[in-house]
Protein backbone atom coordinates (compact mmCIF):
# COMPACT_ATOMS: atom_id res chain seq x y z
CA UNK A 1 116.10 68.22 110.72
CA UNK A 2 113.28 70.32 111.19
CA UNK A 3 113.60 73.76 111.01
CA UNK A 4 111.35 76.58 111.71
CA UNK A 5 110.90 80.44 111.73
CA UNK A 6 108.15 82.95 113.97
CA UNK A 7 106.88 85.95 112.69
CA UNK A 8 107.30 88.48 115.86
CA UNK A 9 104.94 91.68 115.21
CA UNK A 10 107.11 94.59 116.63
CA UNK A 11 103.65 95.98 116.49
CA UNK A 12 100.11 96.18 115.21
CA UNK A 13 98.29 99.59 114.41
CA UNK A 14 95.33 99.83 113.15
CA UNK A 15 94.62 103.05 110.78
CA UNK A 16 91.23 104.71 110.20
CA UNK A 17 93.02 106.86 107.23
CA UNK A 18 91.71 106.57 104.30
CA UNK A 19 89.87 103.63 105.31
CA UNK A 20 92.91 101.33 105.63
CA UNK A 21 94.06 99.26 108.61
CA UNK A 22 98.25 98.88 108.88
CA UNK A 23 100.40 96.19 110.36
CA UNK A 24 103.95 96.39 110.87
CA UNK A 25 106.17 93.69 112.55
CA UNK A 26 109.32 91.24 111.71
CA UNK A 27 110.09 87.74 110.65
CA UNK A 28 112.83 85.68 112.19
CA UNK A 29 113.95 82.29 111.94
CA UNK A 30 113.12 80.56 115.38
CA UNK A 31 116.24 78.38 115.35
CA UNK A 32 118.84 80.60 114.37
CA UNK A 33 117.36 84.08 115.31
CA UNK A 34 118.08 85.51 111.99
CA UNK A 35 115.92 87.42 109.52
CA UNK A 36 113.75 85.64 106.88
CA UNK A 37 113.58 87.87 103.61
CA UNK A 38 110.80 87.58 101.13
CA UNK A 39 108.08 86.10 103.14
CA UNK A 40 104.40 86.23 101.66
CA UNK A 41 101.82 88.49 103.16
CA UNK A 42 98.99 88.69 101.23
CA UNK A 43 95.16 88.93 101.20
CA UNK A 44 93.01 87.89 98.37
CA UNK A 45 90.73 90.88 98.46
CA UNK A 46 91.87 93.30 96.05
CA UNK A 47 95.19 91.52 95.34
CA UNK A 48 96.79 93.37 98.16
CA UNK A 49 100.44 92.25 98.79
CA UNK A 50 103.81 92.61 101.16
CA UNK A 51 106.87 91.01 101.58
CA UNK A 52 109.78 91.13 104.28
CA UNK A 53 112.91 92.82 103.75
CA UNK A 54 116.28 91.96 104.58
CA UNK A 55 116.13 92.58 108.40
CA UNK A 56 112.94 90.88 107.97
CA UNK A 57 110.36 93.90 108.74
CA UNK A 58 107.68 94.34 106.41
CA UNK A 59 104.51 96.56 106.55
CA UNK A 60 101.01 95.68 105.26
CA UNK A 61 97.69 98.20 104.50
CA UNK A 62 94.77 96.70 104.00
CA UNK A 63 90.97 97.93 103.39
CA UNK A 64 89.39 98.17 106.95
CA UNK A 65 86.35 97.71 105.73
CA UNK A 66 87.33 93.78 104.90
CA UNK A 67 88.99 93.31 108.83
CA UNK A 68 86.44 90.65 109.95
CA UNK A 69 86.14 88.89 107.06
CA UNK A 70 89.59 88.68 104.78
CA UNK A 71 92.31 86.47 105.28
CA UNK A 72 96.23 87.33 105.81
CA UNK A 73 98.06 84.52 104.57
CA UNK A 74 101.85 84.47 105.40
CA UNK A 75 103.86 82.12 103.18
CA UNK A 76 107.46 80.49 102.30
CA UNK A 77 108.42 78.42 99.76
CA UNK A 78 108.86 75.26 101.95
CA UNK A 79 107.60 76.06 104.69
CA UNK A 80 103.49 75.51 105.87
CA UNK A 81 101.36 78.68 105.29
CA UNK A 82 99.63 80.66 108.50
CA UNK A 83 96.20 82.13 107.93
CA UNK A 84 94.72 84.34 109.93
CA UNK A 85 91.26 86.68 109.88
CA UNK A 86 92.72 90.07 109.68
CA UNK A 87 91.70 91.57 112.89
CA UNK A 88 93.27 88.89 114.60
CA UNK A 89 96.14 90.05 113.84
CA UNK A 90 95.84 93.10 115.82
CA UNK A 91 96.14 90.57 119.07
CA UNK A 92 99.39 91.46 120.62
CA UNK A 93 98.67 87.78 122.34
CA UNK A 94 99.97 86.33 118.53
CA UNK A 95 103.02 87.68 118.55
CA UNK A 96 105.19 85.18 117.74
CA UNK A 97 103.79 83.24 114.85
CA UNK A 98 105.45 79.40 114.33
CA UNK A 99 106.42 78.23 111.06
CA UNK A 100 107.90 74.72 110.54
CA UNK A 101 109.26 73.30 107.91
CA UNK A 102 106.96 71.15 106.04
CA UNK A 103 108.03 67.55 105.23
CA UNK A 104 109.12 67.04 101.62
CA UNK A 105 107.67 63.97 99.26
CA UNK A 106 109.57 62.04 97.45
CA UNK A 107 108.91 61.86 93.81
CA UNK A 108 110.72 60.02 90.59
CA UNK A 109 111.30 61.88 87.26
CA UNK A 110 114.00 61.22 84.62
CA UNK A 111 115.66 63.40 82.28
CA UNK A 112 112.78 63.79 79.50
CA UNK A 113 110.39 63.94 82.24
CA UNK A 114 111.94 66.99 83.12
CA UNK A 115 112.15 68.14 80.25
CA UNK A 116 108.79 67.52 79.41
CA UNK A 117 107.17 69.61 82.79
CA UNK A 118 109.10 72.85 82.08
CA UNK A 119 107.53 72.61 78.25
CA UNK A 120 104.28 71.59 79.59
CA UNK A 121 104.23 74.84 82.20
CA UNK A 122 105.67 76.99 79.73
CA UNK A 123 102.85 75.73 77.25
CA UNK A 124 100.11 76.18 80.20
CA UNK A 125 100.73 79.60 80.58
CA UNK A 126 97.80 81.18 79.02
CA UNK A 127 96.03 78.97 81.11
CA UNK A 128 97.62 80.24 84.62
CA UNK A 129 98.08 83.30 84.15
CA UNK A 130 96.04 86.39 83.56
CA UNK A 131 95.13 86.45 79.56
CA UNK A 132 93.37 89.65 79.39
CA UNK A 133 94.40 93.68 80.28
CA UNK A 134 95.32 94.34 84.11
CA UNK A 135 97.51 96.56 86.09
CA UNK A 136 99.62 96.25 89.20
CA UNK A 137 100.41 99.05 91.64
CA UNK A 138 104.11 97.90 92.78
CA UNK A 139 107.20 99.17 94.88
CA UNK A 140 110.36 99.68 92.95
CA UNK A 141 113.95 99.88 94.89
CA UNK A 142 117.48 99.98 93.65
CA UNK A 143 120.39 99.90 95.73
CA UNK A 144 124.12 99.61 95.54
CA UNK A 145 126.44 99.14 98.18
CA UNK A 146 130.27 99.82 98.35
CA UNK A 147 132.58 96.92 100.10
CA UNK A 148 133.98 98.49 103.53
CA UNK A 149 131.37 101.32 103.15
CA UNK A 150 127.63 101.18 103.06
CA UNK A 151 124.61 101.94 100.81
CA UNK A 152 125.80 104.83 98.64
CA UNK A 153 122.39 105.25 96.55
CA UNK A 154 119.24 104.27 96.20
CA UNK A 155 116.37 104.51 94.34
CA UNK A 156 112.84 104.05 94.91
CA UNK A 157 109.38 104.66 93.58
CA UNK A 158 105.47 103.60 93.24
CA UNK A 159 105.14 102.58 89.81
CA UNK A 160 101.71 101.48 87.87
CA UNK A 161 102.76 98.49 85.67
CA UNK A 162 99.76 97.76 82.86
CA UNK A 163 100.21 95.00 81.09
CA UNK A 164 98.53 93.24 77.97
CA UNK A 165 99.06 89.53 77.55
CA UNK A 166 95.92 89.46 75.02
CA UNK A 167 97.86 92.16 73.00
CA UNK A 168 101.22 90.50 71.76
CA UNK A 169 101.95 94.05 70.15
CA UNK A 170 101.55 95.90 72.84
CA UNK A 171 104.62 95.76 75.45
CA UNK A 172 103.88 96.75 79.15
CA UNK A 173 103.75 100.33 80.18
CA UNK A 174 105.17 101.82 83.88
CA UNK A 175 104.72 104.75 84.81
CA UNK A 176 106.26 106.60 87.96
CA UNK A 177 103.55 107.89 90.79
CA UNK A 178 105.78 109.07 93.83
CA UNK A 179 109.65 108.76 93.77
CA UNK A 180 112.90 108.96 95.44
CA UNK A 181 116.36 108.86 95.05
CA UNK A 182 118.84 109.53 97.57
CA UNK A 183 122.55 109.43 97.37
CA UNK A 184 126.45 109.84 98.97
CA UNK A 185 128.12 112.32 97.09
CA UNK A 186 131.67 111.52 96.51
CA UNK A 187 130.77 107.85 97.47
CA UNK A 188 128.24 107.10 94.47
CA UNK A 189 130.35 108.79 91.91
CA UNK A 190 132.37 106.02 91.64
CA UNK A 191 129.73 103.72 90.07
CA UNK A 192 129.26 106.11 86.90
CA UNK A 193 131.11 103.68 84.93
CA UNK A 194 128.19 100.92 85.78
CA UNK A 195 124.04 101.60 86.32
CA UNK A 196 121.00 99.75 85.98
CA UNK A 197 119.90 102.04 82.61
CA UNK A 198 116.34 100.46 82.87
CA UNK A 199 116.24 99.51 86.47
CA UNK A 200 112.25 99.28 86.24
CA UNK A 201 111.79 97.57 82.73
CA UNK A 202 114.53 94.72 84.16
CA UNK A 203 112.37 94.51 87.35
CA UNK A 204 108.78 94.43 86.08
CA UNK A 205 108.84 91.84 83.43
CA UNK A 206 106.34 89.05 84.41
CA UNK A 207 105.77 85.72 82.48
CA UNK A 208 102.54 86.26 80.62
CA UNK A 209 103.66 89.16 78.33
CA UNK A 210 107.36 88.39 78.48
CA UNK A 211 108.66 84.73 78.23
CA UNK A 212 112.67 84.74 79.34
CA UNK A 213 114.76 83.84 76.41
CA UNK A 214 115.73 80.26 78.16
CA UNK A 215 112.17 79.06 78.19
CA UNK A 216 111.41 79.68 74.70
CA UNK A 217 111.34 76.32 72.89
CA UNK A 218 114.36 77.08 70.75
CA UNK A 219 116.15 78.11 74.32
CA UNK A 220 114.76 74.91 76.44
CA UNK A 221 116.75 72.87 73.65
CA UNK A 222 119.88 74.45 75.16
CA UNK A 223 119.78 73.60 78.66
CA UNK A 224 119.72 70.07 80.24
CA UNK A 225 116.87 69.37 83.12
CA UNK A 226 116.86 67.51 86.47
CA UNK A 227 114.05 67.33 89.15
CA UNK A 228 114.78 67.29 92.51
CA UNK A 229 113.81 63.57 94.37
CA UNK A 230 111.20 65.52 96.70
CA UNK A 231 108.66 68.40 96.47
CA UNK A 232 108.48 71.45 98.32
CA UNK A 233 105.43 73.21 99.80
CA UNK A 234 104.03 76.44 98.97
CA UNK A 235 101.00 77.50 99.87
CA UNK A 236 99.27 74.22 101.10
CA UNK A 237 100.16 73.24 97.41
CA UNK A 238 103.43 70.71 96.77
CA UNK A 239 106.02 72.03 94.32
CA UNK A 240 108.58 70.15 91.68
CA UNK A 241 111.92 71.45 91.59
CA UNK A 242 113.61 71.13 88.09
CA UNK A 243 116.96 71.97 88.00
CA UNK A 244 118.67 73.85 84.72
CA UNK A 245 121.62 74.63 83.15
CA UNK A 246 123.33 74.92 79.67
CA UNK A 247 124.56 71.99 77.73
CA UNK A 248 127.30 74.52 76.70
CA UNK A 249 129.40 76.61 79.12
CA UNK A 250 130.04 79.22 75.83
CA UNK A 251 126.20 79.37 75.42
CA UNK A 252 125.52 83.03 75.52
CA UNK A 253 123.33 84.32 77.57
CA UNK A 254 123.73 81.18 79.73
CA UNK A 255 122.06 80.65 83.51
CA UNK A 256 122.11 77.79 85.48
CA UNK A 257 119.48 77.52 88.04
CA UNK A 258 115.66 76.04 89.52
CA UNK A 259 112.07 76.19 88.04
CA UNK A 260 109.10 75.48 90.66
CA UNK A 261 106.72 74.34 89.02
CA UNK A 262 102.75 73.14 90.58
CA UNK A 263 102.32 69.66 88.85
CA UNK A 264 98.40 69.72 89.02
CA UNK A 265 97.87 73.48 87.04
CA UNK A 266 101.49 72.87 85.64
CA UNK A 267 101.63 76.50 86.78
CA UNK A 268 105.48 78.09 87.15
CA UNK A 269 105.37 79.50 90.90
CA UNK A 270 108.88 80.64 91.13
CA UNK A 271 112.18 81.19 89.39
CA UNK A 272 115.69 81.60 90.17
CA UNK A 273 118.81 81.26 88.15
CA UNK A 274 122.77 82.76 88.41
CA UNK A 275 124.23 83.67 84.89
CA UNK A 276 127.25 81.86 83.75
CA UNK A 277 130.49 83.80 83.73
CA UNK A 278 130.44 84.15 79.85
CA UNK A 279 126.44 85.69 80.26
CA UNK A 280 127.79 87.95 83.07
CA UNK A 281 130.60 89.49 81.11
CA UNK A 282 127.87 90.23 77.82
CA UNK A 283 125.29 91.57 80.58
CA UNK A 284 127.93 94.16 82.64
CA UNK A 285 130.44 94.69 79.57
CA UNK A 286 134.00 96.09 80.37
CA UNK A 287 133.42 99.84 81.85
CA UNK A 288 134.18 102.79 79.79
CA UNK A 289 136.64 105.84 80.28
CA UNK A 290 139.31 104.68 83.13
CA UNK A 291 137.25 102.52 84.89
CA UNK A 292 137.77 98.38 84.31
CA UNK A 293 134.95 96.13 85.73
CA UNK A 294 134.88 92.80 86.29
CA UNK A 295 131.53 90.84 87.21
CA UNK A 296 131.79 88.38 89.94
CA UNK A 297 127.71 87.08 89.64
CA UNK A 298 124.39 87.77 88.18
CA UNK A 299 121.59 86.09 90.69
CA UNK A 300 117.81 86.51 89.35
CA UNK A 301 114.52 85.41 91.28
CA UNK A 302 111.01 85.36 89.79
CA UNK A 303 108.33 84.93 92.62
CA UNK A 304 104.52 84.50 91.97
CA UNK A 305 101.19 84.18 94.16
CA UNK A 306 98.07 82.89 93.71
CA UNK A 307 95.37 85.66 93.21
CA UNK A 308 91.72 84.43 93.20
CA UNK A 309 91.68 82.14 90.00
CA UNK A 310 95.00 82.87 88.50
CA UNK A 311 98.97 83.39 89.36
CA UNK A 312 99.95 86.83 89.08
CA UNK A 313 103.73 88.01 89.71
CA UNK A 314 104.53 88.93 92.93
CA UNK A 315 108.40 90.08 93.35
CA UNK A 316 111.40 90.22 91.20
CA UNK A 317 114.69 90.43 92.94
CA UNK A 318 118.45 90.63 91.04
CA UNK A 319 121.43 91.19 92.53
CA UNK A 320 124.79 91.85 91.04
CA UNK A 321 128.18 91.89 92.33
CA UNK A 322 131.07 93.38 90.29
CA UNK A 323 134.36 95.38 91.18
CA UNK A 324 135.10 98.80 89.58
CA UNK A 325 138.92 99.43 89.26
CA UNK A 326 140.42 102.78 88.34
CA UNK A 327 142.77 101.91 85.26
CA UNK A 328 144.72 105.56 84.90
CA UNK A 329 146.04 106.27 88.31
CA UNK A 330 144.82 103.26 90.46
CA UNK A 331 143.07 105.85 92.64
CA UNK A 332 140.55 103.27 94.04
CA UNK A 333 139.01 99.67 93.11
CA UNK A 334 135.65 99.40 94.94
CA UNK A 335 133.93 96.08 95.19
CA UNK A 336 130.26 96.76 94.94
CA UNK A 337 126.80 94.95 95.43
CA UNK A 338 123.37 95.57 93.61
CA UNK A 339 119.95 95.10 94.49
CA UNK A 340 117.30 95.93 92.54
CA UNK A 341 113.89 94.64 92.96
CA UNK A 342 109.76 95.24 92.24
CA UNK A 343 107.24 94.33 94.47
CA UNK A 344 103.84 94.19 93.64
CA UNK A 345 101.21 95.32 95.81
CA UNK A 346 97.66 95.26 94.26
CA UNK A 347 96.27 93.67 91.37
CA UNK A 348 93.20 94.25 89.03
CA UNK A 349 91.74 94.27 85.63
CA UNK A 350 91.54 97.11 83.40
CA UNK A 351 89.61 97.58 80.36
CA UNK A 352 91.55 100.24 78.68
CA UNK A 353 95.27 101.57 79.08
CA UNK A 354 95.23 104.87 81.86
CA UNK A 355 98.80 105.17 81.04
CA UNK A 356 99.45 108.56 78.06
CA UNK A 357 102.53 107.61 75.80
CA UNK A 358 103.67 111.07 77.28
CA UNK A 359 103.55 109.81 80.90
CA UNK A 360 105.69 106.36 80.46
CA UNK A 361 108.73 106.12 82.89
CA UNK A 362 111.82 105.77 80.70
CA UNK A 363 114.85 106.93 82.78
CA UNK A 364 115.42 106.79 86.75
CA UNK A 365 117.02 109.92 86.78
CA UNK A 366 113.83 111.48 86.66
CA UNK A 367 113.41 110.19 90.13
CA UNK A 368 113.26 113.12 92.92
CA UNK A 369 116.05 113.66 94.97
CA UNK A 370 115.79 113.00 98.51
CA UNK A 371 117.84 113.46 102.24
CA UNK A 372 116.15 110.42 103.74
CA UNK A 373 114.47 107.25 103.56
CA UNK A 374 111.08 107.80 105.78
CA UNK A 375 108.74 105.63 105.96
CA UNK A 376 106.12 109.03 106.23
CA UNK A 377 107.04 109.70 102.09
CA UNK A 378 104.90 106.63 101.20
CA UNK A 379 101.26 107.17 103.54
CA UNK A 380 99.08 104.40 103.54
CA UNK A 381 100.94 102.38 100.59
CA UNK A 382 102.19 98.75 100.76
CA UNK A 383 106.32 99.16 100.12
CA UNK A 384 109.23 97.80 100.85
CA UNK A 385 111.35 98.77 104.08
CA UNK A 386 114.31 100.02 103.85
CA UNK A 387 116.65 98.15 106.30
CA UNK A 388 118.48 99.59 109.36
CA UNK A 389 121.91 99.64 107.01
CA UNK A 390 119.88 101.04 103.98
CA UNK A 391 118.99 104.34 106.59
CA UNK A 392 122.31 105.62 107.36
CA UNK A 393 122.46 106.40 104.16
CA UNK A 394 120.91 109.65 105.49
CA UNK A 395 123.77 110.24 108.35
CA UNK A 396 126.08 109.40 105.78
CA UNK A 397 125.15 112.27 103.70
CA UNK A 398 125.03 114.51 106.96
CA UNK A 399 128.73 113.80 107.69
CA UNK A 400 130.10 114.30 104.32
C-alpha cells in the first residue's frame, strides 16, 4: 500500500532580523491526518537544521541573504525527499506539500553478510564522518510526563557541542548559551527518586568521537545480524536495514534493534535500538529512600544528515518509561514517561576549542527557572517546539 504524508505550512514569515528569514508550519500524514515527528528540514548552507515535533510543527531560520539561491530539503527515512529554493517556500500556493512513500528494492544478504556491513560502516567511519575539530549549535529538551496528568517538567537549552574526532584524548565539550527549566510543584517532586543526571552528555554523543559499546568489535561479537529483504530511501539515496540483537538475553548492557546503513559510502545514517529488560534494570537501578522503580523500556534513536561532503549527527531522541511506587505508606505509584532529546542546528569547523574548562555545562540544575514555554525566549534560533500538551505546563503551574 502506498502511503503518504503533506507538509501543511500553518504559515510562512519572512524576517529581516538579524538578517534571517523564518518559516513555521506542520507536517501531517495525508492518509491518516496524524502528525509526522522528526521530519528533515535542512539547508546545506551553513549546516542549518530543523526537525518536527510531536504535533508535527517545526520552525526553521535561515540566512536571508541565501533565499534565491539555497535549497530546503524536507526528508523521511522512507519516504522521497522535496526540494525546494527557499523563497519558494514563502508561496502560500505550496501549502500542502505531498510525500509518498517510495518503493522499496529487494535485496539478498545472509547472516555474515550482515555481519560483515555493520563492521565495514563501523570501520568507514573516519571516512564519513567529520575527522577534524568542529562545533554544533543544537537544541536540548527534557521532559517527563506523569500517567493521568501531564508534562510536570521540562528542561531546555541552546547548547554549543565542540567536538574532536582527530583528538582521541580529548572528549567533547557543551556548554549552556540560553536555558530553561520549568516545572509543577508538588507534581515533579515525585520523580526525585529518578533524573536524567547528565541529560546533555546522554543526548550529544555522536559517532565519530564516541563509538556505542555494541559496535565496538569486541561488542559486534555479541549480537547476531539480519538485513531486511528490501532497502529504504533516504534522501534520494537507498538504505540497508540490519537488524540486531544479543546472542544472550543476560548480556549486559543488551539492545535489540536496526542499523541503516548507505551501502555505496558504507556510511551509518541512522540508529535505533530498545534495551533488553536486564540492560534496563542496570541503566534505571532500583530508586533510593521509599521510592521502588521499575523500568518498563529504554528506546534510543541516532539520526544523521548529509552536510556538504560528510554525515554529521543530526538528532538524538531516548525515551524511557518506568513507574515510581511509594514503598513506606503507598501514598502514590505514578507511571511516568521521558523524553529527552538534542537537535542540532548548525554545523562548522573550528580550529581551536572556544569552550574555557570553567564554562563546561556539567549539571541541568544550573538551568534558569522559568513560568512558560514561549517561543519569544529563543529569537531567531532554530529549536524545537514545544507541543500543545508540553504548554499547559504553564496553566498547570497557574492553578496549583
Amino acid at each position: 500500500m502506498r502511503i503518504s504524508f503533506l507538509i501543511s505550512f500553518l504559515f510562512s514569515v519572512s524576517s529581516m532580523a538579524q538578517g534571517l528569514s523564518t518559516i513555521k508550519g506542520r507536517v501531517i500524514d495525508s492518509e491518516t491526518g496524524l502528525p509526522m515527528a522528526g521530519v528533515i528540514i535542512d539547508m546545506q548552507y551553513g549546516g542549518y537544521a530543523s526537525t518536527s515535533n510531536s504535533a508535527g510543527h517545526y520552525i526553521f531560520n535561515f540566512p536571508t541573504i541565501v533565499e534565491d539561491s539555497e535549497t530546503v530539503a524536507f526528508s523521511a527515512i522512507g519516504y522521497e525527499s522535496q526540494y525546494f529554493v527557499a523563497y519558494e517556500l514563502f508561496d502560500t500556493t505550496k501549502s500542502e506539500i505531498k510525500f509518498k512513500k517510495a518503493a522499496p528494492l529487494d535485496v539478498k544478504l545472509g547472516l555474515s553478510e550482515a555481519r560483515n556491513l555493520v563492521q565495514s560502516a563501523v570501520d568507514s567511519i573516519k571516512n564519513n564522518y567529520r575527522n577534524t575539530s568542529f562545533f554544533q549549535n543544537g537544541f536540548y529538551q527534557e521532559a517527563a510526563q506523569i500517567e493521568g496528568i501531564g508534562y510536570v517538567e521540562i528542561k531546555e537549552a541552546m547548547l554549543r557541542v565542540e567536538r574532536f574526532p582527530d583528538q582521541k584524548k580529548q572528549p567533547d565539550k557543551i556548554k549552556s548559551i540560553k536555558s530553561r527549566w520549568v516545572d509543577w510543584p508538588g507534581q515533579s517532586n515525585k520523580l526525585e527518586a529518578w533524573r536524567f543526571l547528565n541529560g546533555p552528555a546522554v543526548a550529544c554523543r555522536s559517532i565519530e568521537t564516541e563509538l556505542p559499546d555494541f559496535m565496538t568489535k569486541r561488542g559486534l561479537k555479541s549480537y547476531t545480524f539480519t538485513v531486511d529483504s528490501f532497502l529504504v530511501n533516504y534522501k534520494d539515496k537507498r538504505l540497508y536495514v540490519v537488524n540486531f540483537e544479543p546472542k544472550s538475553a543476560n548480556l549486559s548492557g543488551g539492545r535489540s534493534g536496526k542499523i541503516f546503513i548507505e551501502p555505496t559510502q558504507k556510511a551509518i545514517v541512522r540508529i535505533e535500538y530498545e534495551l533488553t529488560k536486564k540492560g534496563l534494570n542496570a541503566v534505571v537501578g532500583n530508586g533510593m529512600g521509599g521510592i521502588k522503580l521499575k523500568g518498563e523500556s529504554l528506546k534510543f534513536i541516532s539520526q544523521y544528515r548529509w552536510d556538504k561532503d560528510k554525515w554529521i549527527l543530526h538528532e538524538n531522541k531516548m525515551t524511557v518509561d518506568l513507574t515510581y511506587i511509594d514503598k513506606l505508606d503507598n501514598r502514590f505509584e505514578a507511571t511516568t514517561h521521558w523524553e529527552l532529546s538534542f537537535l542540532s542546528t548548525e554545523s562548522r569547523e573550528i580550529s581551536s576549542s572556544m569552550i574555557e574548562e570553567t564554562g563546561v555545562l556539567l549539571n541541568t540544575d544550573e538551568f534558569r527557572r522559568a513560568n512558560g514555554l514561549g517561543m519569544s525566549y529563543w529569537g531567531n534560533k532554530n529549536h524545537l517546539m514545544a507541543s500543545p500538551e508540553m504548554e499547559k505546563i504553564a496553566e498547570n503551574r497557574r492553578r496549583r
